[in-house]
Protein backbone atom coordinates (compact mmCIF):
# COMPACT_ATOMS: atom_id res chain seq x y z
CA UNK A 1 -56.59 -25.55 103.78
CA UNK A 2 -58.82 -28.47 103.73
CA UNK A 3 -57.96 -32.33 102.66
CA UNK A 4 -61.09 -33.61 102.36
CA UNK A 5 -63.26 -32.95 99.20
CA UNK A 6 -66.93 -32.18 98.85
CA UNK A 7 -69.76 -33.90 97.24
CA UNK A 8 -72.49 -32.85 95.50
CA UNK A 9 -74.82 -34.38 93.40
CA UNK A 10 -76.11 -31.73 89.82
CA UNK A 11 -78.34 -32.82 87.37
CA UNK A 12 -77.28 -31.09 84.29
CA UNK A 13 -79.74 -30.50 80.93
CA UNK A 14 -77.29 -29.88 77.45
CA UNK A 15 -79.45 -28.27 75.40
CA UNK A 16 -78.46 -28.54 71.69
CA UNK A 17 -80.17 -31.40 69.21
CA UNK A 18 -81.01 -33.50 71.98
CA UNK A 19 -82.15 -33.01 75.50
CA UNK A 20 -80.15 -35.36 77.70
CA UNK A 21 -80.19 -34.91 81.40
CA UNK A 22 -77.24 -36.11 82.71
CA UNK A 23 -76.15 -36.64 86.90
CA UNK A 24 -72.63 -35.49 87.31
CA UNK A 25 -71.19 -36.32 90.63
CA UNK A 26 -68.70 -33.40 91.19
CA UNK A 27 -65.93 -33.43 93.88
CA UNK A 28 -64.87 -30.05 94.79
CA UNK A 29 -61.02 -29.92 95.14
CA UNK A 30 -60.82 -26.19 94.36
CA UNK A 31 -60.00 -24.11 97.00
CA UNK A 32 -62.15 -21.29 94.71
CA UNK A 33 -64.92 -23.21 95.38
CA UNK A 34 -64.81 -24.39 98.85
CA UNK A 35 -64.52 -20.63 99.36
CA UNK A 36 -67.38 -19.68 97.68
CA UNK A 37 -69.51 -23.03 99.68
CA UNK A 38 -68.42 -21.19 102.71
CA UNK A 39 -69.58 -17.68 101.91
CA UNK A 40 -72.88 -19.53 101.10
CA UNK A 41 -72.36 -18.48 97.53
CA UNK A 42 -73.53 -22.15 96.46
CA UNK A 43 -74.93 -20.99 92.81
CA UNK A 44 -71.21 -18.99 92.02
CA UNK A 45 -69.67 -22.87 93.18
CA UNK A 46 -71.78 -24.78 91.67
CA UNK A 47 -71.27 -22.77 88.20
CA UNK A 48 -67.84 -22.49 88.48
CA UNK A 49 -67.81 -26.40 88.79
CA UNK A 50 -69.85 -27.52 86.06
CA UNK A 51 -67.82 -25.24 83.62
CA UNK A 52 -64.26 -26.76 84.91
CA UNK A 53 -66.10 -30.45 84.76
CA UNK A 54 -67.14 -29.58 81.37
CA UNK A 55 -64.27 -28.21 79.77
CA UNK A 56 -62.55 -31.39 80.66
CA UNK A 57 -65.22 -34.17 80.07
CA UNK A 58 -67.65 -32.39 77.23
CA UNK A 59 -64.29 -31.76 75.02
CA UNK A 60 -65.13 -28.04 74.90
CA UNK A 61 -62.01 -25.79 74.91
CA UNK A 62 -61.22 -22.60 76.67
CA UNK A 63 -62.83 -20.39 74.46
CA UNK A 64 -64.55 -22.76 71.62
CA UNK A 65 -65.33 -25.62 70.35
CA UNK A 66 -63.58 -29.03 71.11
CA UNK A 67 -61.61 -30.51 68.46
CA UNK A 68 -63.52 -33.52 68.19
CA UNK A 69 -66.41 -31.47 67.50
CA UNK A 70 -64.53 -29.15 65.45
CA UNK A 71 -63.24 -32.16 63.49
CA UNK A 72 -67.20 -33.05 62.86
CA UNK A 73 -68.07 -30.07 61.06
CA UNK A 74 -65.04 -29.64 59.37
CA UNK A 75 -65.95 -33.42 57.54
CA UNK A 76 -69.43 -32.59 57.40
CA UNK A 77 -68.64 -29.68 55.31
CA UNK A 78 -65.76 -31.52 52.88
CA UNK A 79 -68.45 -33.98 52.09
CA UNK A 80 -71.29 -31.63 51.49
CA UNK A 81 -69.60 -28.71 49.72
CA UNK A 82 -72.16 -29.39 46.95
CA UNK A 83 -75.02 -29.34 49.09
CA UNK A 84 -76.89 -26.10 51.06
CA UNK A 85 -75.85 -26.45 54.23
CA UNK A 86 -76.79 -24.20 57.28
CA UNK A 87 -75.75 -23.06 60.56
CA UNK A 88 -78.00 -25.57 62.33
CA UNK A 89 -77.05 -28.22 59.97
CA UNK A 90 -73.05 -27.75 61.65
CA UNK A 91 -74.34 -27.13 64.85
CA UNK A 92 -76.06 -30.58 64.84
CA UNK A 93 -72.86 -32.20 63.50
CA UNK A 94 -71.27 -30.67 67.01
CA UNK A 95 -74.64 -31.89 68.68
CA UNK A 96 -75.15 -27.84 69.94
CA UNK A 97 -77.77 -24.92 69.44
CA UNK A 98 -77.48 -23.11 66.53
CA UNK A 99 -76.84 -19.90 68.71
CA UNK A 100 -74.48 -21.47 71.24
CA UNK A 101 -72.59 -23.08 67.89
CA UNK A 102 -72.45 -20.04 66.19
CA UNK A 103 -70.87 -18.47 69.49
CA UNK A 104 -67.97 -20.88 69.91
CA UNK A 105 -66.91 -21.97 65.92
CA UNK A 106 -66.30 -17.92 65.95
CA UNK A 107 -64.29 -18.50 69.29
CA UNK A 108 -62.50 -21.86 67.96
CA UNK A 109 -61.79 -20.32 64.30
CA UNK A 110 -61.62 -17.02 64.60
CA UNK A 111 -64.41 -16.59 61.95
CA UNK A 112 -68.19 -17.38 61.64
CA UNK A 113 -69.97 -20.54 60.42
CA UNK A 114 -70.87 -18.76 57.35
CA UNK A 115 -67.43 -16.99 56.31
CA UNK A 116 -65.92 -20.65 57.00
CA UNK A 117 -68.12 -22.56 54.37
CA UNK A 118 -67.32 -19.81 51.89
CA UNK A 119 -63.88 -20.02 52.56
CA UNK A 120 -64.19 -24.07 52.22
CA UNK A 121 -66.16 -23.56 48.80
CA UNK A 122 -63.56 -21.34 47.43
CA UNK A 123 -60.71 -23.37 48.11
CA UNK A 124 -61.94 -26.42 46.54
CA UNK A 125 -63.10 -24.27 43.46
CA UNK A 126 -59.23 -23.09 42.62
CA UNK A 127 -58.57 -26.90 43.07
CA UNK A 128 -60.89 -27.51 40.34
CA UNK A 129 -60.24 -24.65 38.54
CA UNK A 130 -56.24 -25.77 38.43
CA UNK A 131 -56.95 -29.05 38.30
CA UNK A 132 -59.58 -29.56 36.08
CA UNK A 133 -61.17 -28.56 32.44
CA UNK A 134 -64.70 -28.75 33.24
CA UNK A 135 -66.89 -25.83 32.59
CA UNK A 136 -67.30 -22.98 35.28
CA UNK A 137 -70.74 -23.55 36.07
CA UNK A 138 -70.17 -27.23 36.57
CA UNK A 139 -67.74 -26.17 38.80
CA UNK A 140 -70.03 -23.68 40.75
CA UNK A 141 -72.42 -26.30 41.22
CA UNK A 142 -69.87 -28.79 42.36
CA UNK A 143 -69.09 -26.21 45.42
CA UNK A 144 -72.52 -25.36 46.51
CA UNK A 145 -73.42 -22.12 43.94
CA UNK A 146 -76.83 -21.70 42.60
CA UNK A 147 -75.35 -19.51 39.71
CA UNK A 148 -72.19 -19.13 37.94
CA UNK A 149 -72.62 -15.38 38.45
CA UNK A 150 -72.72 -15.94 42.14
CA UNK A 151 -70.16 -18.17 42.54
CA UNK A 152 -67.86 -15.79 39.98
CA UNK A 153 -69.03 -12.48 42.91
CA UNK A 154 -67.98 -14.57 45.72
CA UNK A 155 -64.71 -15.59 44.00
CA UNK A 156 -63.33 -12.26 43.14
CA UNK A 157 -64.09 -10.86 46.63
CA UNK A 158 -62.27 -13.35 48.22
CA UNK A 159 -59.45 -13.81 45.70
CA UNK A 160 -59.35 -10.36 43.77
CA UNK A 161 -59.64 -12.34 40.57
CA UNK A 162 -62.24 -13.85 37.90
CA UNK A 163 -62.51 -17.97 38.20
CA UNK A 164 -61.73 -17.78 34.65
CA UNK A 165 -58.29 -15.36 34.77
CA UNK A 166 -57.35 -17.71 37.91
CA UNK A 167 -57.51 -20.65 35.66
CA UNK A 168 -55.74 -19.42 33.16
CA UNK A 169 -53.04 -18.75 35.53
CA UNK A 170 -52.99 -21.60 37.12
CA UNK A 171 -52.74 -23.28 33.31
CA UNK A 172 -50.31 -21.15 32.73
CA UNK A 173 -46.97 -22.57 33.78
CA UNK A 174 -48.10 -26.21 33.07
CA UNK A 175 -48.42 -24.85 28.97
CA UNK A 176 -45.22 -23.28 29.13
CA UNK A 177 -43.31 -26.25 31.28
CA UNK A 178 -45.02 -28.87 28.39
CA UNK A 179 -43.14 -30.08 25.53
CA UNK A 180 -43.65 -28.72 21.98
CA UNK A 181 -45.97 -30.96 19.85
CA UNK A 182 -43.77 -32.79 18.13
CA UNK A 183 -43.26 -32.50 13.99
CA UNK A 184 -43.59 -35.37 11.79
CA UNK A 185 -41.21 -33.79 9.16
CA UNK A 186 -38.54 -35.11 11.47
């Protein structure tokens, strides 16, 4: 085995929102890699080194997205829940390519971009739903719906119930737990 480490100088492009071309000066410790130098299999090293240097430095997990960068989109879409937002909108709140985004949220949540914000919207709709008196199209507004028939289709698949019934449910045990209006005959 070898104690001494070799250097060699990349020049690596991120593609994404912005172009940056960044020089990363990579010292090969791996014994993987050495192997590969030696077997003159310089573009198997070289890959295998920029993904290990990357996964440590770029915050990208094993299979997904960073949490910093997961942490970005997941504000970006608690503050706009009103708003359209797209796929490239997230991916430039995790500075990525739509596609390569796309790729690793999936990885890093288990789900796509899309099936996330709908998700996202829903949740915040039984919040105002149970918390709230306002009207149901207000409230499909308030989570990004163009319609109140939309936003009532999207509800019941993901909830097997109407906004309105889940309301009332939700209303429900705060009428029963309330006091009875009080008589003045008393």
């Amino acid at each position: 085995m070898r104690d001494e480490m070799t250097d060699l100088e990349i020049t690596v492009v991120a593609g994404g929102a912005a172009l940056d071309a960044v020089v990363v000066r990579l010292r090969f410790a791996d014994r993987r890699v050495l192997e590969q130098l030696e077997r003159g299999q310089l573009r198997d090293a070289i890959e295998l080194v920029v993904s290990q240097h990357l996964a440590r430095h770029a915050g990208a997990a094993p299979g997904g997205l960073g949490p910093e960068r997961l942490e970005r989109v997941r504000v970006l879409v608690e503050r706009s829940l009103d708003q359209p937002l797209h796929v490239e909108d997230l991916a430039a709140a995790a500075h990525m390519s739509a596609f390569h985004f796309s790729r690793l949220f999936k990885l890093a949540t288990g789900q796509s971009p899309h099936a996330y914000l709908t998700q996202q919207r829903v949740e915040r709709a039984k919040e105002l739903l149970a918390e709230s008196r306002l009207p149901l199209v207000h409230i499909a507004s308030a989570v990004g719906f163009q319609t109140q028939g939309h936003f009532t289709e999207v509800f019941r698949r993901h909830t097997c119930t109407t906004p309105r019934r889940f309301r009332l449910a939700a209303l429900a045990p705060a009428a029963r737990a309330a006091p009875p209006p009080s008589s003045m005959a008393d």
